[in-house]
Protein backbone atom coordinates (compact mmCIF):
# COMPACT_ATOMS: atom_id res chain seq x y z
CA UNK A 1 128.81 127.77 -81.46
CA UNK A 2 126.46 129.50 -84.46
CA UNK A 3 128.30 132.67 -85.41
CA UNK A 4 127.32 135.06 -88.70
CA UNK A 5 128.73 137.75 -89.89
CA UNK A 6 126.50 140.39 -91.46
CA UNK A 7 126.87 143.16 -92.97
CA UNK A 8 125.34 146.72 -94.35
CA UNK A 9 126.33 148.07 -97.45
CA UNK A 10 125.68 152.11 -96.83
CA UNK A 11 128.06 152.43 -93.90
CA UNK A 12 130.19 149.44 -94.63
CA UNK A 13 129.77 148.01 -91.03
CA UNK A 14 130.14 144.30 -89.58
CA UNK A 15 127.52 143.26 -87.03
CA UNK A 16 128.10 139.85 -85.32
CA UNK A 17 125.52 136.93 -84.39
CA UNK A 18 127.00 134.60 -81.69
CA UNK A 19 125.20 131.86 -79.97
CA UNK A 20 125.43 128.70 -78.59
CA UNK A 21 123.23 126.99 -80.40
CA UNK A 22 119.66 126.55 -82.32
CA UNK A 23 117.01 126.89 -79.02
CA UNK A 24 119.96 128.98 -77.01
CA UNK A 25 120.81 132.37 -76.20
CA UNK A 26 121.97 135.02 -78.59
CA UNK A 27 124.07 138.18 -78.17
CA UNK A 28 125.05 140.66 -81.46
CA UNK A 29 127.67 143.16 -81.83
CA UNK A 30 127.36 146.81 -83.41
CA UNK A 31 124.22 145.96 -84.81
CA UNK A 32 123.24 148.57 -87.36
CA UNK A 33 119.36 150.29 -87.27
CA UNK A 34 118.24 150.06 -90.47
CA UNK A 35 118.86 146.50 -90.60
CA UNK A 36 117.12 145.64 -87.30
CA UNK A 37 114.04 143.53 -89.39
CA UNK A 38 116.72 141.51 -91.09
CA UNK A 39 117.96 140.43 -87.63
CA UNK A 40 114.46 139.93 -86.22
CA UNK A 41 113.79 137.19 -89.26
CA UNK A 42 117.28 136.06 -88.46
CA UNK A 43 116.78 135.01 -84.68
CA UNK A 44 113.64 133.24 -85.88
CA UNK A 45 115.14 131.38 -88.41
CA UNK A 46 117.98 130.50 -86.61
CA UNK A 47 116.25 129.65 -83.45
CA UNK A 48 117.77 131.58 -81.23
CA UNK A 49 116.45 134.00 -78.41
CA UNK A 50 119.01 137.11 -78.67
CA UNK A 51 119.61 138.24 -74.45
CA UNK A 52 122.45 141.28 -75.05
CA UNK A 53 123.04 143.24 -77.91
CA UNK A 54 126.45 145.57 -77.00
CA UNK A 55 128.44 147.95 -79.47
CA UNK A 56 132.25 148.54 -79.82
CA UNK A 57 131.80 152.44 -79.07
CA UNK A 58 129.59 155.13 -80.50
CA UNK A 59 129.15 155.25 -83.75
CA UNK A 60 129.68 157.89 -86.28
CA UNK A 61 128.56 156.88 -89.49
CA UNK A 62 125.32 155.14 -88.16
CA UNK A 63 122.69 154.80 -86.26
CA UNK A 64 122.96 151.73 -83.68
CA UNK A 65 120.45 149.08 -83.60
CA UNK A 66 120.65 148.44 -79.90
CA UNK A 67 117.50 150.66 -78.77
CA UNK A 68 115.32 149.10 -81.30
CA UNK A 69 116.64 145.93 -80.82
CA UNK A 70 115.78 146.00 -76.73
CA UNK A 71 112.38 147.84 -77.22
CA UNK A 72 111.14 144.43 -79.86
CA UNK A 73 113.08 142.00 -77.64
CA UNK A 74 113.20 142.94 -74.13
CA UNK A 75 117.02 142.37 -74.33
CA UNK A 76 119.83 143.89 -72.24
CA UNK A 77 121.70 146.58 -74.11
CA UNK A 78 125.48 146.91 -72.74
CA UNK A 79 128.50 149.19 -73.77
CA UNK A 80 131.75 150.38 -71.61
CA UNK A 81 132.20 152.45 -68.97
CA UNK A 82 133.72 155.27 -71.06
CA UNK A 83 130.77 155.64 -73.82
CA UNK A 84 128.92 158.66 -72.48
CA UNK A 85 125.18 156.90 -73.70
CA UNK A 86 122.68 158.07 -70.95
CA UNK A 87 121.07 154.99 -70.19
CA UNK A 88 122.38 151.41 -70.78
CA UNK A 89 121.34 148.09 -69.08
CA UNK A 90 125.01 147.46 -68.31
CA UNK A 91 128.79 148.90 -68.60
CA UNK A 92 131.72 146.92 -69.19
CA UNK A 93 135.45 147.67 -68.47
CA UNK A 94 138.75 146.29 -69.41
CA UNK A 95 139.24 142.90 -67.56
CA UNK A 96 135.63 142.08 -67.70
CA UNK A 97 133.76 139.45 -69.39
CA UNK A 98 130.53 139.73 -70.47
CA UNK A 99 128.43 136.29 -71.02
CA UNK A 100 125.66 134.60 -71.94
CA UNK A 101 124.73 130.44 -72.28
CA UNK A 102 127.50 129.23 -74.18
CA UNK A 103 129.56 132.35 -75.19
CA UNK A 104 131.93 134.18 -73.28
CA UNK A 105 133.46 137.77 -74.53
CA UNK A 106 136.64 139.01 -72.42
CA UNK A 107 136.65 142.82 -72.58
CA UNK A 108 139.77 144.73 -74.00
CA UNK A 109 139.91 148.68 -73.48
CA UNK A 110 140.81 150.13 -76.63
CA UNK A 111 140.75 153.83 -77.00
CA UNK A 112 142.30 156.32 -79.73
CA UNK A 113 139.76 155.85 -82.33
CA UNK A 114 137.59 157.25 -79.88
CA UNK A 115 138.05 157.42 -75.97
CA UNK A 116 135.09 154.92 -75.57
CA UNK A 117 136.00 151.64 -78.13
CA UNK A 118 136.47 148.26 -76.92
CA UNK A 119 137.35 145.20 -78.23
CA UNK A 120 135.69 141.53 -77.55
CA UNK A 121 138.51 138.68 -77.23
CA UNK A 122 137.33 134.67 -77.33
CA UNK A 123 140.11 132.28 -77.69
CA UNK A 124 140.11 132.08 -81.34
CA UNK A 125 139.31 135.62 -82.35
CA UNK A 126 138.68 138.91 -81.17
CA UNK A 127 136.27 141.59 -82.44
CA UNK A 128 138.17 145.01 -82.90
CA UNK A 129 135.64 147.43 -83.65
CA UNK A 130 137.08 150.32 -85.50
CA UNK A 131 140.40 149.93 -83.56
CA UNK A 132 141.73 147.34 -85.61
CA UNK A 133 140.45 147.28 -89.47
CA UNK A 134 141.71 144.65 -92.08
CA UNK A 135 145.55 146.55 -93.38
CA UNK A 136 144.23 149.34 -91.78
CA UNK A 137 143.44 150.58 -88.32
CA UNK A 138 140.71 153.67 -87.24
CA UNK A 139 140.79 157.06 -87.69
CA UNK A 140 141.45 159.17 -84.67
CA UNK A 141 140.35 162.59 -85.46
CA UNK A 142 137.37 162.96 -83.25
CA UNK A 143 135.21 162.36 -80.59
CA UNK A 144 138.46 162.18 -78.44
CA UNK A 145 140.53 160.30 -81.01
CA UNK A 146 144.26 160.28 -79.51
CA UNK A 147 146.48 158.81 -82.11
CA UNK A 148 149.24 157.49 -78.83
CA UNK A 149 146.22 156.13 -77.36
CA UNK A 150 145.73 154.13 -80.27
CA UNK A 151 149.16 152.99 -81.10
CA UNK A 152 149.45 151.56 -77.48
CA UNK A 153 146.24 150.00 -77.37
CA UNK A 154 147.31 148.47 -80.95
CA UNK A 155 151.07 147.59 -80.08
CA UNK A 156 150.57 147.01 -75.96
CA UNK A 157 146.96 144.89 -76.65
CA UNK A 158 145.71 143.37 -79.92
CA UNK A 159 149.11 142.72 -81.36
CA UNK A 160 149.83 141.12 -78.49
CA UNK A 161 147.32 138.25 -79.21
CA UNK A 162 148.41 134.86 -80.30
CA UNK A 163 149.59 134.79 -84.19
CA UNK A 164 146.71 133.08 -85.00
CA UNK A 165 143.94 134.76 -83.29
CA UNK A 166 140.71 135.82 -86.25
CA UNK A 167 140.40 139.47 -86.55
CA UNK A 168 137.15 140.12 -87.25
CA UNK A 169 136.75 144.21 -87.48
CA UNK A 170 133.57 146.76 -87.06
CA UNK A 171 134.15 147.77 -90.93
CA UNK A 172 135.67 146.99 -94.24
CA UNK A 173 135.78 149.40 -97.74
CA UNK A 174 137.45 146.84 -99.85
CA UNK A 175 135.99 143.86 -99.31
CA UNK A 176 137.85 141.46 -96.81
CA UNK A 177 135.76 139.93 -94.22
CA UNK A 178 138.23 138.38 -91.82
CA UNK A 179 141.96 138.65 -91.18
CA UNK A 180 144.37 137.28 -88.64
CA UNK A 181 147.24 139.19 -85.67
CA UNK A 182 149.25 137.85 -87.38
CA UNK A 183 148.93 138.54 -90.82
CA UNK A 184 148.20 142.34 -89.76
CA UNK A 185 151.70 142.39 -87.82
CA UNK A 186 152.77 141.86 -91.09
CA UNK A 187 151.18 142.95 -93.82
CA UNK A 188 149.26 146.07 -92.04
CA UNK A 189 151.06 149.22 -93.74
CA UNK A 190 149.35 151.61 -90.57
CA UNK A 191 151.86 149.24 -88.13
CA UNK A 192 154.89 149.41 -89.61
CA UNK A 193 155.85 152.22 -87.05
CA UNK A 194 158.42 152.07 -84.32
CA UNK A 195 156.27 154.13 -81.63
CA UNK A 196 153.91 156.37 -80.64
CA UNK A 197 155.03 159.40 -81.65
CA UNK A 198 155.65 157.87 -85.22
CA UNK A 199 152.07 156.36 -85.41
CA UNK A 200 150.55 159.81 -84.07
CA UNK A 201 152.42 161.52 -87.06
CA UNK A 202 151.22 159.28 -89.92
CA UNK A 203 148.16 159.46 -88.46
CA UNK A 204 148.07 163.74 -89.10
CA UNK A 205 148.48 162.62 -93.27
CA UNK A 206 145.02 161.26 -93.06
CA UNK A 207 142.49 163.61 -94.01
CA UNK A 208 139.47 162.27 -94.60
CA UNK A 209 135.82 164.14 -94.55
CA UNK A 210 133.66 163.28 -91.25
CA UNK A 211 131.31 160.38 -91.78
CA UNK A 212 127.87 161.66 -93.91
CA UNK A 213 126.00 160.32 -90.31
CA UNK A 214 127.96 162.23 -87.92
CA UNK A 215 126.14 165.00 -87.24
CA UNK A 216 122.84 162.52 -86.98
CA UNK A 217 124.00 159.45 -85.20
CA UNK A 218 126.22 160.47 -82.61
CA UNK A 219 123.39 162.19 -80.80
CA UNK A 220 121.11 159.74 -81.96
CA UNK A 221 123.55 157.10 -80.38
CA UNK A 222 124.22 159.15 -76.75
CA UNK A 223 120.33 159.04 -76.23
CA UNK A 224 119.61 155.36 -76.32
CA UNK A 225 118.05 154.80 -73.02
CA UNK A 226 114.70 153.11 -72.24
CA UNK A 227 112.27 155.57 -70.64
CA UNK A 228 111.99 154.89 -67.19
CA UNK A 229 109.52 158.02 -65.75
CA UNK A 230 105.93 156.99 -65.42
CA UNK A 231 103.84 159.80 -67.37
CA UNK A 232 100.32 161.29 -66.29
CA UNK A 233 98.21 158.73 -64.12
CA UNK A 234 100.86 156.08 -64.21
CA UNK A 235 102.12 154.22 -60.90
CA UNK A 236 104.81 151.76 -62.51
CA UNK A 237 107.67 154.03 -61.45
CA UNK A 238 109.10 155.32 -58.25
CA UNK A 239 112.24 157.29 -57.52
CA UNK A 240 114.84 156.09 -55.56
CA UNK A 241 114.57 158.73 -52.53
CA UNK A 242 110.60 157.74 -51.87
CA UNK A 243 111.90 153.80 -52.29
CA UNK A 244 113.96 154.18 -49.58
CA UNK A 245 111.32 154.50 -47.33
CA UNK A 246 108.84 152.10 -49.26
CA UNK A 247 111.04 149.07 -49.36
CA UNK A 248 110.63 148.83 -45.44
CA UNK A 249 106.95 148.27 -45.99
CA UNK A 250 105.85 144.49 -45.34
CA UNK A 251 103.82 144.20 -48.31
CA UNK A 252 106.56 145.10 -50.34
CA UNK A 253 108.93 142.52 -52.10
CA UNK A 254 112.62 144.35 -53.49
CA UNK A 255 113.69 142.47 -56.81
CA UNK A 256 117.48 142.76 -57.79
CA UNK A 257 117.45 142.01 -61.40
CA UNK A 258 121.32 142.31 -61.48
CA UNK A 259 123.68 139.24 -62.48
CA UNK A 260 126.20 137.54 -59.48
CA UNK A 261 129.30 139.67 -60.84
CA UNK A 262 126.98 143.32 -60.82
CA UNK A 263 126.03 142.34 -57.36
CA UNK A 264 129.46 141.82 -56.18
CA UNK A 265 131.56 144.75 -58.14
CA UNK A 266 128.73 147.50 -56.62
CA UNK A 267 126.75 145.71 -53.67
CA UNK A 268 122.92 145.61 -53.32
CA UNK A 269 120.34 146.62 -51.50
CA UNK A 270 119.55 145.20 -48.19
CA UNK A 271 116.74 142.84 -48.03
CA UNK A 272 116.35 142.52 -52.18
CA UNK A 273 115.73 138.94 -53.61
CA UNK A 274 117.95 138.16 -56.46
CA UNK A 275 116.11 137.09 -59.68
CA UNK A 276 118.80 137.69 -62.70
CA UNK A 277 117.19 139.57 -65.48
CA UNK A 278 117.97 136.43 -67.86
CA UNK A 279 115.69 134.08 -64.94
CA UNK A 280 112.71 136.87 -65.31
CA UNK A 281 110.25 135.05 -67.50
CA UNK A 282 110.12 132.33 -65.63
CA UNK A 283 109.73 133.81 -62.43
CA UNK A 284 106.78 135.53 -63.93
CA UNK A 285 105.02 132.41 -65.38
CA UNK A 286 102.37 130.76 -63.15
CA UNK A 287 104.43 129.18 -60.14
CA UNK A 288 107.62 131.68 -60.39
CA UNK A 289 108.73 133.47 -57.91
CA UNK A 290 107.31 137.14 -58.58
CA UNK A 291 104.18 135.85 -59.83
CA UNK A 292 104.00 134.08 -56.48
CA UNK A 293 104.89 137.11 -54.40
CA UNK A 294 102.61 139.43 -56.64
CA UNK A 295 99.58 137.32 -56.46
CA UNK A 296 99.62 134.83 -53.62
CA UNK A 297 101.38 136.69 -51.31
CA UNK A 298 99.40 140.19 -52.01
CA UNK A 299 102.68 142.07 -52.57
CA UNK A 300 103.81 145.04 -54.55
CA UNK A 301 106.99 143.93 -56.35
CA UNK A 302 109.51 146.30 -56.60
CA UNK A 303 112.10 146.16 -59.34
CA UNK A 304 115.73 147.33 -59.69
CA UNK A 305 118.61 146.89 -61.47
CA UNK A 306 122.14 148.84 -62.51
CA UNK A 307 120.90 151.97 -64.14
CA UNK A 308 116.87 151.39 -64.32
CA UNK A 309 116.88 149.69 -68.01
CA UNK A 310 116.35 146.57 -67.07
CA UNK A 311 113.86 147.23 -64.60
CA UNK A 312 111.65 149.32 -66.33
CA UNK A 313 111.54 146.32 -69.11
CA UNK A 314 110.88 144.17 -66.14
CA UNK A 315 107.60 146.22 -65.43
CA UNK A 316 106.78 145.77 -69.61
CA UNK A 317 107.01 142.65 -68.72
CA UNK A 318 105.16 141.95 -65.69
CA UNK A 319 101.99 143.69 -67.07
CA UNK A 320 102.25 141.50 -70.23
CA UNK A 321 102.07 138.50 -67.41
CA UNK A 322 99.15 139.92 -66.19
CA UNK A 323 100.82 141.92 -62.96
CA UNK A 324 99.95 145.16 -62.25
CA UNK A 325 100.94 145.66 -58.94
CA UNK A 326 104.05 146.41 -59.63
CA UNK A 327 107.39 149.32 -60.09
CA UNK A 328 110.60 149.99 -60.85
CA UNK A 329 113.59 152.46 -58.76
CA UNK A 330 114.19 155.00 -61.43
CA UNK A 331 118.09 154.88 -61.59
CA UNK A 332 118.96 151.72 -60.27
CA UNK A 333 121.32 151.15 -57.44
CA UNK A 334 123.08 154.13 -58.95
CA UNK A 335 119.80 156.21 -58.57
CA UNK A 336 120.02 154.85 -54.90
CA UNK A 337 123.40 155.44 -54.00
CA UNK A 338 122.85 158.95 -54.72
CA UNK A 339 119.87 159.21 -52.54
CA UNK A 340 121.57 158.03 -49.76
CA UNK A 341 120.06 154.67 -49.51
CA UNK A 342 122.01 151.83 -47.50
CA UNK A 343 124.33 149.41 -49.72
CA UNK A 344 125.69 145.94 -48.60
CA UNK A 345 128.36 144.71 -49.62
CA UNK A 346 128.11 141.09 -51.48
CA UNK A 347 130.87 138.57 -51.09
């Protein structure tokens, strides 16, 4: 596996590179805005072709990378089911994994440093966001901090990992890089509590100023979504109530861009073909499915995926191939549901 740890000095944040390999798939982890050139140079030199780019929660002190990131790479921007983000390709949940070639991330619901943080467990380390620091642990005195929260999502969860398990956290002020659960069980002066109610009031003694960003980034970061409305004369849109009645058409072709475990956790659409976002570029090239459908077959391809990200990237795409004749449901299968349109279930 090819992993790097980077970092940016103003806000003191860890982003992390995983992939499988030089000519593989890439996913990063609370990437960071300003640095989002330094990770484009990166994927080049390292060969890689980043797919996913996810953060822990939503960030105070800076301004996520994960909208610029998908709008110069066409990747799939994911973050849990608590974050209230408008748009994101996916949300995960505790129990989870998310994936890509060669790297799996198991999903750990955090939350006290804020109601929406997660943590990212592989077998030899886990990322911990702001929930977990190096001798320290977050603060949890906004954006729905709950300091019990924390202290059972510590206790009940991360410290519950195997001794040696690599902490690898979203930050670091004194200049550590990498720790262990078991050297944090130990050494980590913020866990040397006996329960919640003990945690909760050490955690009142910490009075620390908001983060400079706050007042910039957090509504930066809630409005991260890809614009999915077709504007004046455009046609590459369509919401999902007129769909419902378009999809019936013969010379239209439904495209669920969703993975196997999306299609099973919230059903599909009757009738769609399944074409995984991460498949798309080759079923656009000469001989792929969609390009097949859209030029040979005379159809109108119709796009959809969770929430509409994906989709309305799929569209980018498809004109960039040359296809025109094509749209995306506004929404998703979310959009859908709440238009009333039929959903099967997927077994």
């Amino acid at each position: 596996m090819l992993f790097r740890q980077l970092y940016e000095n103003v806000s003191s944040t860890f982003t992390y590179l995983l992939a499988d390999g030089p000519g593989g798939e890439a996913l990063i982890i609370d990437p960071v805005f300003e640095r989002v050139e330094r990770y484009l140079t990166l994927f080049e030199e390292l060969d890689v072709r980043l797919v996913m780019a996810l953060d822990t929660h939503v960030h105070a002190d800076h301004i996520t990378g994960l909208a610029a990131l998908r709008d110069r790479t066409k990747c799939i921007t994911a973050m849990g089911k608590m974050a209230k983000v408008d748009v994101v390709s996916f949300r995960f949940d505790e129990g989870d994994t998310v994936e890509i070639e060669g790297v799996r991330l198991d999903v750990m619901y955090t939350p006290g440093h804020t109601d929406d943080s997660y943590c990212f467990r592989m077998p030899d380390r886990v990322f911990t966001g702001d929930t977990l620091l190096i001798r320290g642990t977050g603060r949890t005195d906004f954006q729905n901090g709950d300091p019990r929260a924390a202290y059972h999502s510590l206790v009940d969860k991360l410290l519950k990992l195997p001794d040696e398990t690599l902490v690898y956290p979203g930050h670091d002020y004194k200049g550590d890089s990498v720790s262990t659960i078991a050297e944090e069980r130990a050494f980590n002066p913020r866990l040397k509590v006996a329960s919640a109610d003990e945690y909760a009031a050490l955690m009142q003694t910490v009075n620390m100023p908001n983060p400079k960003m706050m007042d910039v980034a957090v509504p930066a970061n809630l409005k991260i979504g890809a614009r999915q409305r077709a504007e004046g004369g455009e046609t590459w849109s369509i919401e999902a109530a007129t769909a419902i009645s378009g999809v019936a058409k013969p010379d239209v072709v439904l495209i669920d861009l969703r993975d196997d475990n999306e299609r099973r956790r919230a059903g599909a659409i009757p009738n769609a073909v399944q074409v995984p976002y991460r498949d798309l570029v080759h079923a656009l090239h000469p001989g792929g499915l969609v390009h097949h459908e859209a030029i040979k077959g005379r159809k109108r391809i119709m796009f959809y995926c969770a929430f509409g990200e994906r989709s309305a990237l799929a569209v980018k795409s498809a004109h960039e191939s040359g296809l025109f004749n094509v749209c995306h449901i506004v929404g998703g299968i979310e959009g859908w549901r709440k238009a009333g349109g039929a959903i099967e279930a997927i077994g």
